[in-house]
PDB file of N, CA and C in Angstrom:
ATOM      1  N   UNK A   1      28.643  18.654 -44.672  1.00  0.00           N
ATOM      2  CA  UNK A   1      28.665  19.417 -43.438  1.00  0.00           C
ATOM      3  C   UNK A   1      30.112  19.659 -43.018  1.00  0.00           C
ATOM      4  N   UNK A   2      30.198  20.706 -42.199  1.00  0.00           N
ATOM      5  CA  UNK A   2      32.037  21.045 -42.225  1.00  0.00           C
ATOM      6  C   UNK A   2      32.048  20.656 -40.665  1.00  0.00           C
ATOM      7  N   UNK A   3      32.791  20.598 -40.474  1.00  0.00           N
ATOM      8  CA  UNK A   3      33.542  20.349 -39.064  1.00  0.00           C
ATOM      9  C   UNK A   3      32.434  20.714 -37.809  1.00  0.00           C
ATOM     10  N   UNK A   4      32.822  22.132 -38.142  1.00  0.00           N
ATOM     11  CA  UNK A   4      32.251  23.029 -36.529  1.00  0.00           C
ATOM     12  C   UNK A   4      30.428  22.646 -37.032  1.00  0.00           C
ATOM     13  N   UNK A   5      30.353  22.661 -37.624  1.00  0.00           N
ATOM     14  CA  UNK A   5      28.427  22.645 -38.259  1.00  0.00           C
ATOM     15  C   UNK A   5      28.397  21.112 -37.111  1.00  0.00           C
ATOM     16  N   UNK A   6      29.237  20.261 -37.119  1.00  0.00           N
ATOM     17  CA  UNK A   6      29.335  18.495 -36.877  1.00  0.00           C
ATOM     18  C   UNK A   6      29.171  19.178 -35.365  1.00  0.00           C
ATOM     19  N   UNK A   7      29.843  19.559 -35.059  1.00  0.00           N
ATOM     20  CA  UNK A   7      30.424  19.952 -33.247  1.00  0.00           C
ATOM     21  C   UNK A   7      29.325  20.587 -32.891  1.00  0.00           C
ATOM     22  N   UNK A   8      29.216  21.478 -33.409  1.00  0.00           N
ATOM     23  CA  UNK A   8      27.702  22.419 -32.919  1.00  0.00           C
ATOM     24  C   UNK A   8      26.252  21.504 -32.629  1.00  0.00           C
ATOM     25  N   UNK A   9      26.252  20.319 -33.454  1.00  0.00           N
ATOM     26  CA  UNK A   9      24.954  19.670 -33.354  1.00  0.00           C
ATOM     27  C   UNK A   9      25.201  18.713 -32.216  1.00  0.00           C
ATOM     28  N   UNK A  10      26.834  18.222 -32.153  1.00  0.00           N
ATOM     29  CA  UNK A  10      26.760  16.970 -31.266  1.00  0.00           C
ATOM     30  C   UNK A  10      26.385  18.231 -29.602  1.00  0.00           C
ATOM     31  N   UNK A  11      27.048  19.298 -29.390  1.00  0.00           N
ATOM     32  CA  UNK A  11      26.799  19.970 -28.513  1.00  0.00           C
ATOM     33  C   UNK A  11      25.319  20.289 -28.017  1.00  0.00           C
ATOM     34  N   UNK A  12      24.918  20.891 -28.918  1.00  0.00           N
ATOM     35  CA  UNK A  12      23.237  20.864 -28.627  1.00  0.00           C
ATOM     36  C   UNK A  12      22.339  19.502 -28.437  1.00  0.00           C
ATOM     37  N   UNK A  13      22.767  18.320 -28.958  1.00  0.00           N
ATOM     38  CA  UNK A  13      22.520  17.093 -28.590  1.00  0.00           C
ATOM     39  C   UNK A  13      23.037  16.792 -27.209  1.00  0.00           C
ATOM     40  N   UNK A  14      23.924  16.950 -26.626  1.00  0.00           N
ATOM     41  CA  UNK A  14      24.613  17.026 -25.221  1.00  0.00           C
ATOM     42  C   UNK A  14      23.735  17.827 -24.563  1.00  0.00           C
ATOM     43  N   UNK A  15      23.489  18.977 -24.649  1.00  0.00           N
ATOM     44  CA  UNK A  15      23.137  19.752 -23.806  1.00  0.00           C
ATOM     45  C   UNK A  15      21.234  19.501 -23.732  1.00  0.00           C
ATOM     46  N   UNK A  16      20.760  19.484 -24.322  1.00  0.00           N
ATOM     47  CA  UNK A  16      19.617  18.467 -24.559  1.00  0.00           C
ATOM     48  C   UNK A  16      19.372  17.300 -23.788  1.00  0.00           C
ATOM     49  N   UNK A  17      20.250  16.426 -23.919  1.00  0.00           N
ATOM     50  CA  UNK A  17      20.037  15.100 -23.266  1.00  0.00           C
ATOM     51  C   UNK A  17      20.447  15.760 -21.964  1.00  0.00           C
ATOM     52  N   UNK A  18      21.232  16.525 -21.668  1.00  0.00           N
ATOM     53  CA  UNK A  18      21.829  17.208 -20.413  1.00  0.00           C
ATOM     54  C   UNK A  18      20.651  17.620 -19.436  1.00  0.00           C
ATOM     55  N   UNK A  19      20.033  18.439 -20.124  1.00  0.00           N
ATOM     56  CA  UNK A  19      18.847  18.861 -19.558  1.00  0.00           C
ATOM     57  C   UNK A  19      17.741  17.888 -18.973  1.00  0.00           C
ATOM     58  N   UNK A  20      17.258  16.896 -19.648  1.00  0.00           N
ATOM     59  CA  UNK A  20      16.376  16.100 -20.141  1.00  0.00           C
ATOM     60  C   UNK A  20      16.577  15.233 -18.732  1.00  0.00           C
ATOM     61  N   UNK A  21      17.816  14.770 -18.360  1.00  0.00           N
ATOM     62  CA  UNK A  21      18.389  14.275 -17.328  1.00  0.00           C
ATOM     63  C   UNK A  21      18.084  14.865 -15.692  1.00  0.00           C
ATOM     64  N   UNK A  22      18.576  15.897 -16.278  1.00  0.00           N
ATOM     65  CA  UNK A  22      18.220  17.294 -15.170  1.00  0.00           C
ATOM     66  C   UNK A  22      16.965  16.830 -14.580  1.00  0.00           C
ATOM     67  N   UNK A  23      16.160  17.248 -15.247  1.00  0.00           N
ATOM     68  CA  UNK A  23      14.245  17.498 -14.912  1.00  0.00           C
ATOM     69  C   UNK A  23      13.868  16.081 -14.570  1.00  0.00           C
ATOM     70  N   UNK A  24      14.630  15.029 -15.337  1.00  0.00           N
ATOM     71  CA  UNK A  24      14.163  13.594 -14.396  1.00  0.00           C
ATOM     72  C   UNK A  24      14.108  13.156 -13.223  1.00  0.00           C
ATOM     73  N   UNK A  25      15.813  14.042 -13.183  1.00  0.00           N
ATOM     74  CA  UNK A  25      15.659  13.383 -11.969  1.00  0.00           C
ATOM     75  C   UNK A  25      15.543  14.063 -10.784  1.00  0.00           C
ATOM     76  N   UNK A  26      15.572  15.243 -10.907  1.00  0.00           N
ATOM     77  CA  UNK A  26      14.953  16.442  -9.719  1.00  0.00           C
ATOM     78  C   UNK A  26      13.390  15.738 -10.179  1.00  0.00           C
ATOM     79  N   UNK A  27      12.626  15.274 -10.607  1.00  0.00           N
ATOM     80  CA  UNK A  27      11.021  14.992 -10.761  1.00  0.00           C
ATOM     81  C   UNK A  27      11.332  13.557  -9.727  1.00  0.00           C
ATOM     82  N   UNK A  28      12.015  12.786 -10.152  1.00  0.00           N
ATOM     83  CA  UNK A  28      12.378  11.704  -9.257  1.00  0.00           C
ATOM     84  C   UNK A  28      12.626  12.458  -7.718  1.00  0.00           C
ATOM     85  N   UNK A  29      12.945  13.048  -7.578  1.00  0.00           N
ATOM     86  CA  UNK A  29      13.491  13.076  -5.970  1.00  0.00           C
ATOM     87  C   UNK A  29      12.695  14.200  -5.270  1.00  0.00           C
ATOM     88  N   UNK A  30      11.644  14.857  -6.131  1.00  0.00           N
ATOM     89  CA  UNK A  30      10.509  15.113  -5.528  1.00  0.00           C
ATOM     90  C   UNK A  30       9.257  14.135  -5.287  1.00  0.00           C
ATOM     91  N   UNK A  31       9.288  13.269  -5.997  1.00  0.00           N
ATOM     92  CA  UNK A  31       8.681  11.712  -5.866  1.00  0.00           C
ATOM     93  C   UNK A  31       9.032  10.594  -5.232  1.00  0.00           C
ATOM     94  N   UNK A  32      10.417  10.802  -4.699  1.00  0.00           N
ATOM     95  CA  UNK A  32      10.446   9.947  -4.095  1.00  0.00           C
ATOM     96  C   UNK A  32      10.259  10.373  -2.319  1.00  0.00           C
ATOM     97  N   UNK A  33      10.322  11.713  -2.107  1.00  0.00           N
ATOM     98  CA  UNK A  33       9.699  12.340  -0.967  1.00  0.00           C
ATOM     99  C   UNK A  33       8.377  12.085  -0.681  1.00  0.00           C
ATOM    100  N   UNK A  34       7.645  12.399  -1.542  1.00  0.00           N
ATOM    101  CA  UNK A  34       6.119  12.303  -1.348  1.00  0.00           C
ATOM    102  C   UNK A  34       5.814  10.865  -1.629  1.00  0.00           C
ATOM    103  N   UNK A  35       6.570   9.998  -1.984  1.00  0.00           N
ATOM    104  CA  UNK A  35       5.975   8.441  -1.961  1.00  0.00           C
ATOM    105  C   UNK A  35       6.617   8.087  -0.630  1.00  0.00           C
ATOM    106  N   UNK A  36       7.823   8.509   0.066  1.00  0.00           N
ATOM    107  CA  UNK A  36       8.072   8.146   1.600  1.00  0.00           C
ATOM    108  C   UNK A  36       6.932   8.847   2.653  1.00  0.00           C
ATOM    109  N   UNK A  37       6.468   9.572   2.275  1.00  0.00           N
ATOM    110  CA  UNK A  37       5.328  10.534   2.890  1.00  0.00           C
ATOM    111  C   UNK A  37       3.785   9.783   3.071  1.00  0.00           C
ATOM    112  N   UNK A  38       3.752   9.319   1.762  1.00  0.00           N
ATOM    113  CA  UNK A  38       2.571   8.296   1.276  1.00  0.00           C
ATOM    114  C   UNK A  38       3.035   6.942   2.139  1.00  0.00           C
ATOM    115  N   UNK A  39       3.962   6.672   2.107  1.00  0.00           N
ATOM    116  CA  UNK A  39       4.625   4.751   2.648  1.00  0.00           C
ATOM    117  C   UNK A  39       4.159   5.366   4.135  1.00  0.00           C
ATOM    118  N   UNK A  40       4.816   6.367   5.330  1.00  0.00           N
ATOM    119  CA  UNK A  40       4.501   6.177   6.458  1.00  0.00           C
ATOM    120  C   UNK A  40       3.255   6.547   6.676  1.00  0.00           C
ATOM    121  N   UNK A  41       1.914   6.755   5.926  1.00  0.00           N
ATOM    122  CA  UNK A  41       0.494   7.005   6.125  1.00  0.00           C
ATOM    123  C   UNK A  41       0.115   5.231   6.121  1.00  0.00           C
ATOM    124  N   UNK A  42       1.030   4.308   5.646  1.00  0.00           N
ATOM    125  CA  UNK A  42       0.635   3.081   5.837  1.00  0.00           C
ATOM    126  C   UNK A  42       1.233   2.249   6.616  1.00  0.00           C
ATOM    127  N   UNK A  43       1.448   2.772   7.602  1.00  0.00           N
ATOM    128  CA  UNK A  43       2.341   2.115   8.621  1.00  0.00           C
ATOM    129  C   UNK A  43       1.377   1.138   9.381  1.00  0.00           C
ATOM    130  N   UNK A  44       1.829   0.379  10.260  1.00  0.00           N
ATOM    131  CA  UNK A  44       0.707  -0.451  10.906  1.00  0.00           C
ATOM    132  C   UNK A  44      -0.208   0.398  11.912  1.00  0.00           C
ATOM    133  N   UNK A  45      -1.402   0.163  11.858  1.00  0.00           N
ATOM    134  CA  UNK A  45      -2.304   0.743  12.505  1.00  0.00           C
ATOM    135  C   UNK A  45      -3.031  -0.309  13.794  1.00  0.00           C
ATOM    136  N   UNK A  46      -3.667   0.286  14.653  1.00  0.00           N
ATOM    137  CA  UNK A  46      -4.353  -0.908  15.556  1.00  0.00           C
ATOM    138  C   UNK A  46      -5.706  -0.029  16.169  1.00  0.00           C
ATOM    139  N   UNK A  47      -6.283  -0.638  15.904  1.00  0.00           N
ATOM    140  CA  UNK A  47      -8.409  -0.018  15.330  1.00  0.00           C
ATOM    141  C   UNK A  47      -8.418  -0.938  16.424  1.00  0.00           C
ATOM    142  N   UNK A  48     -10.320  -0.418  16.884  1.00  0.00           N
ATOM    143  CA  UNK A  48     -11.029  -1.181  17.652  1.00  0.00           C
ATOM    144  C   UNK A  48     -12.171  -1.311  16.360  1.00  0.00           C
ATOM    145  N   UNK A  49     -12.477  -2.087  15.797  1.00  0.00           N
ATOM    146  CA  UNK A  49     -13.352  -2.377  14.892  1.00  0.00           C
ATOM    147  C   UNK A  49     -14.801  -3.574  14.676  1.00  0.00           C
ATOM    148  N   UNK A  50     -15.014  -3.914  14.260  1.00  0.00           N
ATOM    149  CA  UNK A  50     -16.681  -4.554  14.219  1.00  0.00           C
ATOM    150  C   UNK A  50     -16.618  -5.283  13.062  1.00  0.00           C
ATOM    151  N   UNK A  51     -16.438  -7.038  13.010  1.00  0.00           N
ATOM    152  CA  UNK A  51     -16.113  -7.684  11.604  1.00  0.00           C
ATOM    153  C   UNK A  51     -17.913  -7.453  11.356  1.00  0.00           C
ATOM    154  N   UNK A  52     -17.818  -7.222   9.904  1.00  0.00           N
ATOM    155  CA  UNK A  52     -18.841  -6.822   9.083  1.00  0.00           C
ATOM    156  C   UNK A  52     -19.236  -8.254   8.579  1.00  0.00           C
ATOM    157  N   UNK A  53     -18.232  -8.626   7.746  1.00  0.00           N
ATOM    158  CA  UNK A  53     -18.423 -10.188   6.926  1.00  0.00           C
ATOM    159  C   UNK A  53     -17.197 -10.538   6.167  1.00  0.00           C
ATOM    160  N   UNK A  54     -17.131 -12.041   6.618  1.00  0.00           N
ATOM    161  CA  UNK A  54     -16.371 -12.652   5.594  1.00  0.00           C
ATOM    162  C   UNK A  54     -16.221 -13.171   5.203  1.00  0.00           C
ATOM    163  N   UNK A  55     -15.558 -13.158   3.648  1.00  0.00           N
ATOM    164  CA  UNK A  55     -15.524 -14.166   2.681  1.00  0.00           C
ATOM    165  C   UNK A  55     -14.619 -15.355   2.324  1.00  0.00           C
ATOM    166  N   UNK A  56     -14.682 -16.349   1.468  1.00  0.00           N
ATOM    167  CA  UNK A  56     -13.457 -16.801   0.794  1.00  0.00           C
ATOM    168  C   UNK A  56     -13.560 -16.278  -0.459  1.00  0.00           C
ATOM    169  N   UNK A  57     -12.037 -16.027  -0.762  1.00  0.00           N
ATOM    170  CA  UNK A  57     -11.504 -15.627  -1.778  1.00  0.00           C
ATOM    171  C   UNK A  57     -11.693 -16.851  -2.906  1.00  0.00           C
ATOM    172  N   UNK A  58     -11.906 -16.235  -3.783  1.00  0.00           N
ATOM    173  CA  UNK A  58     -11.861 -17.432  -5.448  1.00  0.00           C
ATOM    174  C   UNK A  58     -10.313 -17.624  -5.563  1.00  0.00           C
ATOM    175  N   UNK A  59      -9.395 -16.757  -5.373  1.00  0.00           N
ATOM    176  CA  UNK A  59      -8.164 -16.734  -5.689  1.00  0.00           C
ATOM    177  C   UNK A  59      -7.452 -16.418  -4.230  1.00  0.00           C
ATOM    178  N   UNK A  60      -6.167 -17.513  -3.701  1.00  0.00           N
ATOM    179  CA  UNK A  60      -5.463 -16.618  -2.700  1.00  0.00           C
ATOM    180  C   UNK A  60      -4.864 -15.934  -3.538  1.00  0.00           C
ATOM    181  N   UNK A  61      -4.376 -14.963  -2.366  1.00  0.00           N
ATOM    182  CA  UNK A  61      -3.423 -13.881  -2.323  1.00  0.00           C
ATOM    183  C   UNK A  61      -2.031 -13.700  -1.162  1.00  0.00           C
ATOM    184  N   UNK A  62      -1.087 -13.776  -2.385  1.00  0.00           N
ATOM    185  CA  UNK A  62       0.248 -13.648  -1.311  1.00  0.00           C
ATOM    186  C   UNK A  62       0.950 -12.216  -1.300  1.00  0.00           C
ATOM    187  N   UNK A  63       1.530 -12.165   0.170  1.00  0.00           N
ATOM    188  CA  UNK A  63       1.504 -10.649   0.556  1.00  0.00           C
ATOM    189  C   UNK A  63       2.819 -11.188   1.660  1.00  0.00           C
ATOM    190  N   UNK A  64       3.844 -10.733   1.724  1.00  0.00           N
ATOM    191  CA  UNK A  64       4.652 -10.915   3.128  1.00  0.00           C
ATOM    192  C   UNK A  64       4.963 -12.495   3.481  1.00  0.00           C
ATOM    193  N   UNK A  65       5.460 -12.920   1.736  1.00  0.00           N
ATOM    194  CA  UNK A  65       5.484 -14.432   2.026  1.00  0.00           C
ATOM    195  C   UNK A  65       4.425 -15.291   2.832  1.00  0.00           C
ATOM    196  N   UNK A  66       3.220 -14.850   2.713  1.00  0.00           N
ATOM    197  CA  UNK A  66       2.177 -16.011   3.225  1.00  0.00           C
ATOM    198  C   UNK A  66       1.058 -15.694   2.589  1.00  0.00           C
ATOM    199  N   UNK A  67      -0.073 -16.745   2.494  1.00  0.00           N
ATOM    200  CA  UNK A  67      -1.297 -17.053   1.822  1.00  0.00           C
ATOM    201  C   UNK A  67      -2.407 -16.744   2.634  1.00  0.00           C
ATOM    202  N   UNK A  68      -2.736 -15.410   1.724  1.00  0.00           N
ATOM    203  CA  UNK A  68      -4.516 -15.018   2.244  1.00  0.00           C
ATOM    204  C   UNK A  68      -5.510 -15.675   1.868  1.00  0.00           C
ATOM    205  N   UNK A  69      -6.314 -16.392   2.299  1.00  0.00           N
ATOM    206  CA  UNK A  69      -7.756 -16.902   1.767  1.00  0.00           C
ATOM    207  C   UNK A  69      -8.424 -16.856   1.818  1.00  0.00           C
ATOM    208  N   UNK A  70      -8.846 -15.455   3.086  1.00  0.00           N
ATOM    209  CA  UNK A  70     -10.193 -14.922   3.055  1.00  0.00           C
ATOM    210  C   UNK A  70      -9.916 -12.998   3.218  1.00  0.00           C
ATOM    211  N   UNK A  71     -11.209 -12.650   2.865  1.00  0.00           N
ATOM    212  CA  UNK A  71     -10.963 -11.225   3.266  1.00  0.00           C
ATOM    213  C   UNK A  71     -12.223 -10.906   3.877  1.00  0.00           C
ATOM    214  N   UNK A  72     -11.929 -10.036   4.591  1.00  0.00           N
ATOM    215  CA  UNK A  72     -13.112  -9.803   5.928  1.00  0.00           C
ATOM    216  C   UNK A  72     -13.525  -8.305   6.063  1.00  0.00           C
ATOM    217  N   UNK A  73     -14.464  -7.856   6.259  1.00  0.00           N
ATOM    218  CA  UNK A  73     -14.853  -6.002   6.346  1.00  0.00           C
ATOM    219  C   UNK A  73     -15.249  -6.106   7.278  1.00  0.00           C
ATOM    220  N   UNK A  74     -14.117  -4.762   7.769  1.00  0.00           N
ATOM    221  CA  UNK A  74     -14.490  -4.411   9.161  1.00  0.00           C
ATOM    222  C   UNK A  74     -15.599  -3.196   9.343  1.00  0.00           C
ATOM    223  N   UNK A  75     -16.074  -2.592   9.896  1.00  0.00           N
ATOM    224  CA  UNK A  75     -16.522  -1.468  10.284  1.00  0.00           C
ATOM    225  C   UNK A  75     -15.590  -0.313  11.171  1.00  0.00           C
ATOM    226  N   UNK A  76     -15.476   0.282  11.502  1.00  0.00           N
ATOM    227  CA  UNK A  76     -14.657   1.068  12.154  1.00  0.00           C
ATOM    228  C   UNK A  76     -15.488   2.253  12.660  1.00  0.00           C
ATOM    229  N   UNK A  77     -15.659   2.090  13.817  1.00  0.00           N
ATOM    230  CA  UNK A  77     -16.715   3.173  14.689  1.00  0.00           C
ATOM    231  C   UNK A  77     -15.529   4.798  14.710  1.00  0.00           C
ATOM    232  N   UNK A  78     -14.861   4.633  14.576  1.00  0.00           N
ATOM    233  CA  UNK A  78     -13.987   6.290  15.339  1.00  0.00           C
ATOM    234  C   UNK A  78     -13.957   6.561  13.999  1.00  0.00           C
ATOM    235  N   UNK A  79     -13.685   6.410  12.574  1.00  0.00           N
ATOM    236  CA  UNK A  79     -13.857   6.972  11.308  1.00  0.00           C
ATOM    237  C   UNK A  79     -15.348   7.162  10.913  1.00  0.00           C
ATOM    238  N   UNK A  80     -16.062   6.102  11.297  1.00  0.00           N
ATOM    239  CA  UNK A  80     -17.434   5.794  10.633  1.00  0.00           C
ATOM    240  C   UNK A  80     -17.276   5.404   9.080  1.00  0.00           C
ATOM    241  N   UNK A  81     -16.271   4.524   8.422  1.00  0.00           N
ATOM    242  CA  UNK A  81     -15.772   3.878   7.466  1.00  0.00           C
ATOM    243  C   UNK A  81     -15.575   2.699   7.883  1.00  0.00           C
ATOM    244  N   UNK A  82     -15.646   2.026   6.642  1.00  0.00           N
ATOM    245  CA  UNK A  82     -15.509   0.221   6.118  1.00  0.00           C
ATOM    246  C   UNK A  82     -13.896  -0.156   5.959  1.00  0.00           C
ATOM    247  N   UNK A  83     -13.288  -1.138   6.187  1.00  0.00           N
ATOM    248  CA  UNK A  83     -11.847  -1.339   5.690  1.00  0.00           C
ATOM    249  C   UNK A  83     -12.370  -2.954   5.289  1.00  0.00           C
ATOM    250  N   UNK A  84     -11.172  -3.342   4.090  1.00  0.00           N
ATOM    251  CA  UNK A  84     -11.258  -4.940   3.827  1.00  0.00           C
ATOM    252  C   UNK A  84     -10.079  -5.214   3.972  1.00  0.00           C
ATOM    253  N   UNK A  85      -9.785  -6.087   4.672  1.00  0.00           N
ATOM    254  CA  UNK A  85      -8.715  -6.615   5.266  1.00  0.00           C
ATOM    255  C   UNK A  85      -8.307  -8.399   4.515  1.00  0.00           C
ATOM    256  N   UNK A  86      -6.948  -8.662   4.017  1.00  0.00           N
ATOM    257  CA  UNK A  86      -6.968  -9.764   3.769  1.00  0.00           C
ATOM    258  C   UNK A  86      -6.751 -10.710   5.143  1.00  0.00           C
ATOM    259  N   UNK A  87      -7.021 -11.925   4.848  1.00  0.00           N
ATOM    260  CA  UNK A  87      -6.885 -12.360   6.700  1.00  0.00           C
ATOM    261  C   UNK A  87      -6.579 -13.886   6.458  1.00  0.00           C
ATOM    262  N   UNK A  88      -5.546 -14.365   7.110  1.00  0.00           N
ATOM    263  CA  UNK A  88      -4.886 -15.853   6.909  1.00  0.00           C
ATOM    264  C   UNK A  88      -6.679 -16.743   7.083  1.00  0.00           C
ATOM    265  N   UNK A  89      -6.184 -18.256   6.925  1.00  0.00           N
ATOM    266  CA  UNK A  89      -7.028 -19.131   7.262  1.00  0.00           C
ATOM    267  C   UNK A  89      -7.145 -19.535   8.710  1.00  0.00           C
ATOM    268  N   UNK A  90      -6.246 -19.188   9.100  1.00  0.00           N
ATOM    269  CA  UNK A  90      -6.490 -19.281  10.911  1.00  0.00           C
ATOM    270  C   UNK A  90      -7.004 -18.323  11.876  1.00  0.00           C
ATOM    271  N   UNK A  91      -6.976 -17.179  11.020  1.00  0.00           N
ATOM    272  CA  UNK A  91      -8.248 -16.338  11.325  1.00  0.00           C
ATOM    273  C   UNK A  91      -9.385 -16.390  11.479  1.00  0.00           C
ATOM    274  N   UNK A  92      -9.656 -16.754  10.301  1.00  0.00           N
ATOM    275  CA  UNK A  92     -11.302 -17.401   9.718  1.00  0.00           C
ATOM    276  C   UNK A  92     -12.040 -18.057  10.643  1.00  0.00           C
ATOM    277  N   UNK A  93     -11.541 -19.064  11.409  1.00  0.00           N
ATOM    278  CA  UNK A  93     -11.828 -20.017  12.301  1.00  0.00           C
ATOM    279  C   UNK A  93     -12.216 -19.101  13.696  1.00  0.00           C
ATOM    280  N   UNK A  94     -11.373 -17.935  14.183  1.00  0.00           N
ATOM    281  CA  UNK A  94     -12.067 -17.482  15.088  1.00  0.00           C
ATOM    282  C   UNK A  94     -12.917 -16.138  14.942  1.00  0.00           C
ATOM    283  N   UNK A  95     -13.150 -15.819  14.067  1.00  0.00           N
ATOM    284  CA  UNK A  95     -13.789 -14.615  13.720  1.00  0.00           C
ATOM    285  C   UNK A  95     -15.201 -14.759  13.485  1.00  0.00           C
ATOM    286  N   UNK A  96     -15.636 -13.742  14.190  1.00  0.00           N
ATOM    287  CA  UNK A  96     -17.638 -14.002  14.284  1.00  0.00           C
ATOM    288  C   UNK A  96     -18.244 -12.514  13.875  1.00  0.00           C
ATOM    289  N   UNK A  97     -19.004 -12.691  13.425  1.00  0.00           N
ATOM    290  CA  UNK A  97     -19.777 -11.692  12.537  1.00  0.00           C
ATOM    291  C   UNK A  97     -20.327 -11.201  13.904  1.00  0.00           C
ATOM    292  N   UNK A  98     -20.266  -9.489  13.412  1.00  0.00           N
ATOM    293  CA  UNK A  98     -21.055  -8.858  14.760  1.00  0.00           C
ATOM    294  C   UNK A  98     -20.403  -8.430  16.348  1.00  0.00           C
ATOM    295  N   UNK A  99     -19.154  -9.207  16.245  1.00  0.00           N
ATOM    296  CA  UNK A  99     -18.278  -9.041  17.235  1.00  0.00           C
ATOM    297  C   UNK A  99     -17.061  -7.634  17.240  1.00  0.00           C
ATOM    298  N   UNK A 100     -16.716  -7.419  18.236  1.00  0.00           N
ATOM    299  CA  UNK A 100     -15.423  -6.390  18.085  1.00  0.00           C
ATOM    300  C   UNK A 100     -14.582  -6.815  18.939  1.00  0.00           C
ATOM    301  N   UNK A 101     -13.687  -6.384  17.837  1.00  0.00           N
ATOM    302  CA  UNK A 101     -12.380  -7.034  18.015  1.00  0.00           C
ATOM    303  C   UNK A 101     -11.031  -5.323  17.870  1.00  0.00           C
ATOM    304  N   UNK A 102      -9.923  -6.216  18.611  1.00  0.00           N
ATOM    305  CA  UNK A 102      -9.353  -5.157  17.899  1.00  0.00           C
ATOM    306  C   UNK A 102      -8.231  -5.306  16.944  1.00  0.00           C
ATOM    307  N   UNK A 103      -7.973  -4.763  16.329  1.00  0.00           N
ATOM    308  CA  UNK A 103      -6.813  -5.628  15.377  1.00  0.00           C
ATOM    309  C   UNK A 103      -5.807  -4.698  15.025  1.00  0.00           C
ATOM    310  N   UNK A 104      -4.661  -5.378  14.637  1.00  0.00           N
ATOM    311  CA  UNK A 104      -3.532  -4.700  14.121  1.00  0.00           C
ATOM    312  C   UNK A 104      -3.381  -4.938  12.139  1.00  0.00           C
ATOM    313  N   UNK A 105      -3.011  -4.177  11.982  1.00  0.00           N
ATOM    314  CA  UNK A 105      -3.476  -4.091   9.856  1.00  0.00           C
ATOM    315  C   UNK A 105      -2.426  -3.128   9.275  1.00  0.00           C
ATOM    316  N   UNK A 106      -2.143  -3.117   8.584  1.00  0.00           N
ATOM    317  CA  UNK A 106      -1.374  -2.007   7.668  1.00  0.00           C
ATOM    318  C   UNK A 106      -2.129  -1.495   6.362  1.00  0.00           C
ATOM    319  N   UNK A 107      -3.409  -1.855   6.712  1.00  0.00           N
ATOM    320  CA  UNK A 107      -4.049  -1.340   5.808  1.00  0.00           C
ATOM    321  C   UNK A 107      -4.560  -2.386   4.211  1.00  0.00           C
ATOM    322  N   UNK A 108      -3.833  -3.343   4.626  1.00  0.00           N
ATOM    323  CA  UNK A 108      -3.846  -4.447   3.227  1.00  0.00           C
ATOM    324  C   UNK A 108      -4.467  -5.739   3.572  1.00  0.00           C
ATOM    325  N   UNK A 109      -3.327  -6.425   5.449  1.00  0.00           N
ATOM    326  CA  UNK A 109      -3.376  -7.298   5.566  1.00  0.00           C
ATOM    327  C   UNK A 109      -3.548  -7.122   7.422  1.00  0.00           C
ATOM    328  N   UNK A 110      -4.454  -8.093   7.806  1.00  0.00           N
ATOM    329  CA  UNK A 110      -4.180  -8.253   9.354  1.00  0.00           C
ATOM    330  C   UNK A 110      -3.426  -8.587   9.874  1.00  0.00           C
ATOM    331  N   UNK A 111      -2.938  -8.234  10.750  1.00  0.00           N
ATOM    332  CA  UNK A 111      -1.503  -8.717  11.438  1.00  0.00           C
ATOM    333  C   UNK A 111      -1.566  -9.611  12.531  1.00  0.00           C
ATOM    334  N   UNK A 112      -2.662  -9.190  13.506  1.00  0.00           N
ATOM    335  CA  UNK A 112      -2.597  -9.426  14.574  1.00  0.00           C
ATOM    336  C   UNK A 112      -4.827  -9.612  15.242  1.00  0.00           C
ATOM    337  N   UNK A 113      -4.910  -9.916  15.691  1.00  0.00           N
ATOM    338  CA  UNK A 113      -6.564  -9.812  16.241  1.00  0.00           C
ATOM    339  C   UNK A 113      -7.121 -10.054  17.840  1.00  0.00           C
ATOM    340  N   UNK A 114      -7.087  -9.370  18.466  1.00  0.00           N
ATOM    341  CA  UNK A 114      -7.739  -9.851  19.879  1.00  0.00           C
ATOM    342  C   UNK A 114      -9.309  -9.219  19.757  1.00  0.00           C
ATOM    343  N   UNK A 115     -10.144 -10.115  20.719  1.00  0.00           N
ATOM    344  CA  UNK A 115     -11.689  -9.853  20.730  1.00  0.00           C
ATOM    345  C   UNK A 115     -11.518  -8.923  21.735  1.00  0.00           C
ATOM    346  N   UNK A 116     -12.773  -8.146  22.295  1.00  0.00           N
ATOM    347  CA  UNK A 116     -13.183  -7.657  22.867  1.00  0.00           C
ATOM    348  C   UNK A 116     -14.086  -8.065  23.706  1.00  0.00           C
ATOM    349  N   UNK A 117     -14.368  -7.873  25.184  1.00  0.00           N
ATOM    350  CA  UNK A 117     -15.355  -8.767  25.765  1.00  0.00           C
ATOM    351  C   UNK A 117     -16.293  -7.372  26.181  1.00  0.00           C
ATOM    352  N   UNK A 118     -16.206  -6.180  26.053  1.00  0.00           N
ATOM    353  CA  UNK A 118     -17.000  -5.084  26.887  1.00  0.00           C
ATOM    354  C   UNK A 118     -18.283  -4.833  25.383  1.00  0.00           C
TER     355      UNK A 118
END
């Protein structure tokens, strides 16, 4: 192979990987828009909801440096949808089937829980 034949390929190899780079990462930074878009649809929420039932877990689950050991389904009257919520062990203890409560969640984990007396 002569010289320029050598140069010509490393160039088109450059410009190649050049490209290749390009489209990544403009694909990246249209993804990373729509996954910040997606993150604040999970921001903390606070429902008036209806514990359905709950369980213990076979396995905890850690989330926000602390240990879930039960998970609980709520009902949710203003959607007319189910959510499962993971929920500490000191939860467990005051939570009653059939009751509404209202709670604070991000959608994964409960945050927060007050009952309802009306």
């Amino acid at each position: 192979m002569e010289k320029n034949e050598i140069i010509a390929l490393v160039l088109i190899g450059v410009g190649l990987l050049l490209s290749f780079g390009f489209v990544f990462f403009v694909s990246l930074y249209k993804q990373r828009s729509a996954f910040q878009e997606f993150r604040k649809s999970f921001g903390e929420h606070k429902e008036e909801v209806i514990l359905r039932k709950i369980e213990k877990l076979g396995i905890p689950v850690n989330y926000y440096k602390k240990t879930y050991d039960y998970i609980a389904t709520f009902y949710v009257p203003q959607s007319k949808s189910s959510i499962d919520l993971y929920v500490e062990s000191y939860f467990h203890t005051d939570l009653i089937v059939n009751d509404k409560y209202i709670i604070e969640h991000d959608g994964l984990v409960m945050f927060e829980c007050k009952k309802t007396y009306l």
